[in-house]
Protein backbone atom coordinates (compact mmCIF):
# COMPACT_ATOMS: atom_id res chain seq x y z
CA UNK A 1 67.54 -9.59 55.94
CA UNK A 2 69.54 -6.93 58.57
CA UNK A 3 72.89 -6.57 57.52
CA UNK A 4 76.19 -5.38 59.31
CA UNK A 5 77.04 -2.23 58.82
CA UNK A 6 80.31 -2.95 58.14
CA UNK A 7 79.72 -5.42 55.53
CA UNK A 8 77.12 -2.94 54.00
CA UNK A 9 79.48 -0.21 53.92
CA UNK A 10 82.12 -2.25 52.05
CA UNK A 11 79.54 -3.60 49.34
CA UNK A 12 78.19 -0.28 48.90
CA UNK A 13 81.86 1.00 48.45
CA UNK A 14 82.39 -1.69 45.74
CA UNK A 15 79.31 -1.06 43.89
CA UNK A 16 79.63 3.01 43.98
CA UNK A 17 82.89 2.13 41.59
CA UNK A 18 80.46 0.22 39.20
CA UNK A 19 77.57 2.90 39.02
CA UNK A 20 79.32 5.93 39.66
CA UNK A 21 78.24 8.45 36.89
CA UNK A 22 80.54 9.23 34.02
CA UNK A 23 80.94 12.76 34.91
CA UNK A 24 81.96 12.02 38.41
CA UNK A 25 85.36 10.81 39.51
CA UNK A 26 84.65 9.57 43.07
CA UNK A 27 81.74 9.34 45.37
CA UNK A 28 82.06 9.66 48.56
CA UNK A 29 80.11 8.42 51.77
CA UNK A 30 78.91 7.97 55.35
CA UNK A 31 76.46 5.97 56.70
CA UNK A 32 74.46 6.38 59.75
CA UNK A 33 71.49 3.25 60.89
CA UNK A 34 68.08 4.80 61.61
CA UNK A 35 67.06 1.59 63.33
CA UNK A 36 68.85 -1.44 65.43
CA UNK A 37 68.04 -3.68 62.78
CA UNK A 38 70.28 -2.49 60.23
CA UNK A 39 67.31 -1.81 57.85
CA UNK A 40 67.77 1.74 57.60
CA UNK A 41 70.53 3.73 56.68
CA UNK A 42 70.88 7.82 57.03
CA UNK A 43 73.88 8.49 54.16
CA UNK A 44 75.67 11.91 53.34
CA UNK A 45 77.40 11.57 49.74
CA UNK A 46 79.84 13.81 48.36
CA UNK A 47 80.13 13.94 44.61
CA UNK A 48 84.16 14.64 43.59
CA UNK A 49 84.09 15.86 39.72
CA UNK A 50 86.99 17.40 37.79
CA UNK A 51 87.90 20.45 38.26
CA UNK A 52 86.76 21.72 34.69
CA UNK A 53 82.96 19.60 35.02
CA UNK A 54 80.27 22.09 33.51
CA UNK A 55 78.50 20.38 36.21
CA UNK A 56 80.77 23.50 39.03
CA UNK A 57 79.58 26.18 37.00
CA UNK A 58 75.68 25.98 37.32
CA UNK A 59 73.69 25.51 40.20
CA UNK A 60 70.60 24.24 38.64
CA UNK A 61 72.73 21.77 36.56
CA UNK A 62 74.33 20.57 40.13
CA UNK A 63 70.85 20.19 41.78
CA UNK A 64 69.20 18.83 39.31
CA UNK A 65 72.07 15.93 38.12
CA UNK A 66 72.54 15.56 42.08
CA UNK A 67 68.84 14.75 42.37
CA UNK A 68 69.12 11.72 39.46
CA UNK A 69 72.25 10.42 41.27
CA UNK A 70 70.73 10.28 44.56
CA UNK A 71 67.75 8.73 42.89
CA UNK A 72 69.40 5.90 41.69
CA UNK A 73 71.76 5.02 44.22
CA UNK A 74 68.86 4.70 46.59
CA UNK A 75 67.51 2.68 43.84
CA UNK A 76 70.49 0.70 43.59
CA UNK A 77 70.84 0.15 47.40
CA UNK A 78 67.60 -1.22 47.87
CA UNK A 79 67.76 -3.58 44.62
CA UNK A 80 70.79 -5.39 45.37
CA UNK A 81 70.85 -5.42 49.38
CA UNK A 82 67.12 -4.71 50.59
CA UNK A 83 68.04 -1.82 52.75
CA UNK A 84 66.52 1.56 52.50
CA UNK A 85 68.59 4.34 52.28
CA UNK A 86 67.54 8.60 52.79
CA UNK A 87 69.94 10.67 51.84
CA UNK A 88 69.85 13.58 54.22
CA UNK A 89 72.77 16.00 52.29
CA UNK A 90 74.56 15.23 48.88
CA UNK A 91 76.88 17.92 47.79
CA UNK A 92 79.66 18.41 45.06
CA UNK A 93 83.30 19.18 44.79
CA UNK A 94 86.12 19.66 42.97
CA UNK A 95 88.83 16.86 42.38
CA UNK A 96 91.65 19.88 43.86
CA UNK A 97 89.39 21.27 46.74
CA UNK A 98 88.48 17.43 48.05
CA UNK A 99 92.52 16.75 47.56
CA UNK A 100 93.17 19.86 48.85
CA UNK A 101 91.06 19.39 52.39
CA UNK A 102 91.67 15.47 52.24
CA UNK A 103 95.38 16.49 53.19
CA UNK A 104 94.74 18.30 56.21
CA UNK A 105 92.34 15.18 57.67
């Protein structure tokens, strides 16, 4: 089954509410298609924890939690909408800093 992008992009938006991890106050996204037939996404996802998340102050704590997140919203993705998804960058932030920089877009 292809699927719009646009459509896909607004179910995926939904569903990040619903699985979002509890240590994470928003995730946010951009998709990309690989292919013409709307089978393949590229996606760059931001993780936006507070401010005082233990998750800021180690690096192998942010790789390695980023790693299970990206794990199972690829998971997710595929389960509920049959479209593969490869997260080619996944990074964290602050709740202030992504505030901060989302005032100047």
């Amino acid at each position: 089954m292809s699927m719009n992008q646009k459509l896909l992009d607004k179910m995926i938006g939904k569903m990040m509410n619903i699985i979002k991890p509890i240590d994470v106050s928003k995730i946010v996204y951009e998709l990309k298609p690989i292919d013409d037939v709307g089978q393949e996404y590229y996606m760059g996802v931001t993780y936006i924890v507070p401010d005082d998340s233990i998750i800021l102050k180690s690096r192998n704590l942010i790789n390695q939690t980023k790693s299970i997140w990206n794990k199972e919203i690829i998971r997710t993705i595929k389960n509920y909408y049959d479209v593969d998804i490869i997260i080619n960058s996944s990074g964290t932030q602050s709740e202030s800093y992504y505030n901060r920089k989302k005032q100047y877009e």
